[in-house]
Protein backbone atom coordinates (compact mmCIF):
# COMPACT_ATOMS: atom_id res chain seq x y z
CA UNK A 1 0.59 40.10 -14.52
CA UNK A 2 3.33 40.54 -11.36
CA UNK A 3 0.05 40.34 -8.97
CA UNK A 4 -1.60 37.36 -10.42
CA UNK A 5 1.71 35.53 -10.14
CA UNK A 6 2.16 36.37 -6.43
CA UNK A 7 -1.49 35.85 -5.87
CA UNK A 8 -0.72 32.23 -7.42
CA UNK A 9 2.66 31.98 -5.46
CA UNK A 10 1.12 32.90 -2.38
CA UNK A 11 -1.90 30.45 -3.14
CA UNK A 12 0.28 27.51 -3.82
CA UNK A 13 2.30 28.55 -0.30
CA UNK A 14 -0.35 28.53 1.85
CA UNK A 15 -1.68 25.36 0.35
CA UNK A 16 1.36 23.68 0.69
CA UNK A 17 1.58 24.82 4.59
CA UNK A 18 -1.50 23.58 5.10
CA UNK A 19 -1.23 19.94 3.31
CA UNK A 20 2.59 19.31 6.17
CA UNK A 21 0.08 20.45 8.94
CA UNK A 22 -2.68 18.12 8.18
CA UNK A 23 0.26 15.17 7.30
CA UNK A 24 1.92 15.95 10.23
CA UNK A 25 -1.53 15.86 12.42
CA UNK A 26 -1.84 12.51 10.49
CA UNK A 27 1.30 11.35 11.67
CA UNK A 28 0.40 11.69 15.87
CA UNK A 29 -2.16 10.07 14.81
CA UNK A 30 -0.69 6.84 14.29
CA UNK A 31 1.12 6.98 17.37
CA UNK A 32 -1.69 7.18 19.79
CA UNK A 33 -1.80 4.27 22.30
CA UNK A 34 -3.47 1.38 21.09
CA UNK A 35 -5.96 -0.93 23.24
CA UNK A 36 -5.60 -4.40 23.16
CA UNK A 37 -8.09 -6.18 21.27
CA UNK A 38 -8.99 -10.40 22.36
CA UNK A 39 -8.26 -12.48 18.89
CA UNK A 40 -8.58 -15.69 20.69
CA UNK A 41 -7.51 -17.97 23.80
CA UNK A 42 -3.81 -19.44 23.96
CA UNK A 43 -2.69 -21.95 26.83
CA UNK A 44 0.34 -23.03 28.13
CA UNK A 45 1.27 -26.53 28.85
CA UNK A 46 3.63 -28.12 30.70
CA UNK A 47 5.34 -30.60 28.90
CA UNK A 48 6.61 -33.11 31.38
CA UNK A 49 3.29 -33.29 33.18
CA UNK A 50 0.95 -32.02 30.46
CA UNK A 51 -0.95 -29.88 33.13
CA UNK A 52 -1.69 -26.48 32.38
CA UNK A 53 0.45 -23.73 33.22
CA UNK A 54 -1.71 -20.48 32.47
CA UNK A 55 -4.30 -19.19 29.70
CA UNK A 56 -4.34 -15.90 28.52
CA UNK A 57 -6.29 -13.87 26.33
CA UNK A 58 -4.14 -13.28 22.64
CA UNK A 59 -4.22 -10.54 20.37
CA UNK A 60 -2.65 -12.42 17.11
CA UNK A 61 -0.45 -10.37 14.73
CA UNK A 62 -0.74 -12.12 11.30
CA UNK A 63 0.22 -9.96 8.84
CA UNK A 64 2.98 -7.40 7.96
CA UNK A 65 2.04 -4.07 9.79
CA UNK A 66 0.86 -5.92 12.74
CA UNK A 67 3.48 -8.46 13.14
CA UNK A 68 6.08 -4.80 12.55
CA UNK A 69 4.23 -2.78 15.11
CA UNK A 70 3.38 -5.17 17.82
CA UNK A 71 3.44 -4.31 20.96
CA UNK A 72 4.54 -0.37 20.13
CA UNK A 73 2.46 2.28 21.41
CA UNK A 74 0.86 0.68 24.14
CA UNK A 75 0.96 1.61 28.13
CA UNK A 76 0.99 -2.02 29.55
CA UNK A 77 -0.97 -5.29 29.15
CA UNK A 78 -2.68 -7.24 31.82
CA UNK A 79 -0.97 -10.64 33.04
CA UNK A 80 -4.03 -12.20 31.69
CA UNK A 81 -2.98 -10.99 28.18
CA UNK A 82 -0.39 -11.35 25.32
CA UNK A 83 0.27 -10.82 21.97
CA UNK A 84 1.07 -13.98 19.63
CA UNK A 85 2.97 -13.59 16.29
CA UNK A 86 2.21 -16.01 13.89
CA UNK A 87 3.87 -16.11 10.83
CA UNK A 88 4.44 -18.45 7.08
CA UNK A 89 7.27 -20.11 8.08
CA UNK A 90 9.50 -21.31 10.34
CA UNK A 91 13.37 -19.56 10.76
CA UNK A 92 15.51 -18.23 13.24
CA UNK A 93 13.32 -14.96 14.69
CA UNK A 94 14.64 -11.86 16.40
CA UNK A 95 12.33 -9.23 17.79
CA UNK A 96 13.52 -5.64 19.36
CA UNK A 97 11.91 -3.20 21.69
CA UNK A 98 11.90 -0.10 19.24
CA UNK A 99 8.89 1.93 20.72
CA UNK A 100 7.96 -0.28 23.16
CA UNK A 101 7.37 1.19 26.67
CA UNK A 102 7.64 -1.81 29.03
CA UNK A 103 9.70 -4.88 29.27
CA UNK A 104 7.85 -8.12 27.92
CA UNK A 105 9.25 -11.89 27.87
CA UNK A 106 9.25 -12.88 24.40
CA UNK A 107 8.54 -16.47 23.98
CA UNK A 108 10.10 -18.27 20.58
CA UNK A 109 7.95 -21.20 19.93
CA UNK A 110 8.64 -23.30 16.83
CA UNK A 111 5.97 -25.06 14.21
CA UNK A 112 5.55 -28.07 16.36
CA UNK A 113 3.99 -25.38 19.06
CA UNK A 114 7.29 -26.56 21.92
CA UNK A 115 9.13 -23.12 23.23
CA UNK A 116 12.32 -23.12 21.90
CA UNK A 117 13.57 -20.40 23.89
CA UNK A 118 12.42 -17.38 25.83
CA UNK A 119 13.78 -14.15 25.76
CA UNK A 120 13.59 -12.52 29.60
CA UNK A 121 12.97 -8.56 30.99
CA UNK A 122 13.64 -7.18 27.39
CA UNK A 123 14.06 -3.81 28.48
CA UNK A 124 11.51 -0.85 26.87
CA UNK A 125 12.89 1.23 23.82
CA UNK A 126 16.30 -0.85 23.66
CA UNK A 127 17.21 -1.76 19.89
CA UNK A 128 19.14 -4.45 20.86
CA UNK A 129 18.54 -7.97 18.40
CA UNK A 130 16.67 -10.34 20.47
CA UNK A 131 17.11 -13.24 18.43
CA UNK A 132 15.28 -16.37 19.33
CA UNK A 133 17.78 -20.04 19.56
CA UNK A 134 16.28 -21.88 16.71
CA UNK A 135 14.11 -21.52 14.70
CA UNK A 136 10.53 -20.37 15.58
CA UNK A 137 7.10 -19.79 13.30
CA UNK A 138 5.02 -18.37 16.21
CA UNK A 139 6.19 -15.58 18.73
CA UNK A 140 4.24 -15.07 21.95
CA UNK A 141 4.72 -11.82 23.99
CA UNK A 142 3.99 -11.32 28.16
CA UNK A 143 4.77 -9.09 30.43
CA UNK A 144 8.43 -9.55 31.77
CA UNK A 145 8.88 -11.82 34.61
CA UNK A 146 6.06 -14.20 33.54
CA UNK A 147 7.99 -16.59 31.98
CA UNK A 148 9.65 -17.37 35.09
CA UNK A 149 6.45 -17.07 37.67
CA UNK A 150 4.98 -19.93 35.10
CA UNK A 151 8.36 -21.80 35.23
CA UNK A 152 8.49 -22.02 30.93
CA UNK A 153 10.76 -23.53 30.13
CA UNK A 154 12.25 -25.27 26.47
CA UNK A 155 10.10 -28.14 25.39
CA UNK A 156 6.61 -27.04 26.63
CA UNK A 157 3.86 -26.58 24.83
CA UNK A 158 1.69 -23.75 23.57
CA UNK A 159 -1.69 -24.15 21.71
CA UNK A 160 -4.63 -21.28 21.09
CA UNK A 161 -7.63 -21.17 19.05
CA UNK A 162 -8.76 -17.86 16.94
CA UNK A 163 -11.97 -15.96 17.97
CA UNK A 164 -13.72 -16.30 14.23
């Protein structure tokens, strides 16, 4: 009786050791890099002159996970790219750098599509609130320093159109 319980115990042990391996294994696993994936086209306007100021290719983040993990994981982005946040409604934002690994402009634009403020150079990994200055529905990320190489400023104009 004594050795079928230990051959049990040990049974359920070594199960057990194996199940946190594979859960931890499962676990990197979500924090490999991620690639960026096109969702669509997005263009900048300038308001005063309605010229174009740049187009990029968007990723969209549209749902709960996404719009949490955004731009974690990854290496970089090209210039040519960013990563628009779209959600229900319209509020006061605020967006942090938790797991990010390079600084990003984040761009607070509000349901009429005008930028109603920018966030510059957030720095990588820095928890710090970023909150936007009124409130915003749509949240577009770049790599830092666009922003002002495009000029953005309040008031212009951002429109994009889903790959379907």
């Amino acid at each position: 009786m004594k050795k079928t319980i230990v051959l049990l115990l040990s049974i359920a042990l070594t199960s057990a050791v194996f199940s946190c391996k594979d859960k931890t294994n499962q676990q990197k696993s979500i924090t490999k890099e991620v690639s960026f994936t096109k969702e669509g086209e997005l263009t900048l306007i300038k308001a005063e002159t309605d010229s174009i100021i740049a187009t990029l290719d968007i990723e969209i983040a549209d749902d709960e996970y996404q719009t949490q993990t955004g731009l974690m994981y990854r290496k970089g982005m090209l210039d040519s790219q960013g990563m628009l946040f779209v959600f229900e409604d319209s509020r006061p934002r605020s967006f942090y750098m938790k797991n990010t690994e390079f600084s990003i402009d984040i761009i607070y634009i509000n349901s009429d599509k005008e930028i109603v403020s920018i966030q510059k150079n957030a720095k990588p990994y820095d928890p710090t609130s970023l909150p936007s200055e009124g409130a915003a529905q749509y949240v577009l990320e770049v790599n830092a320093g666009l922003s002002d190489t495009w000029e953005l400023e309040k008031g212009d104009v951002v429109e994009w159109n889903a790959n379907n």
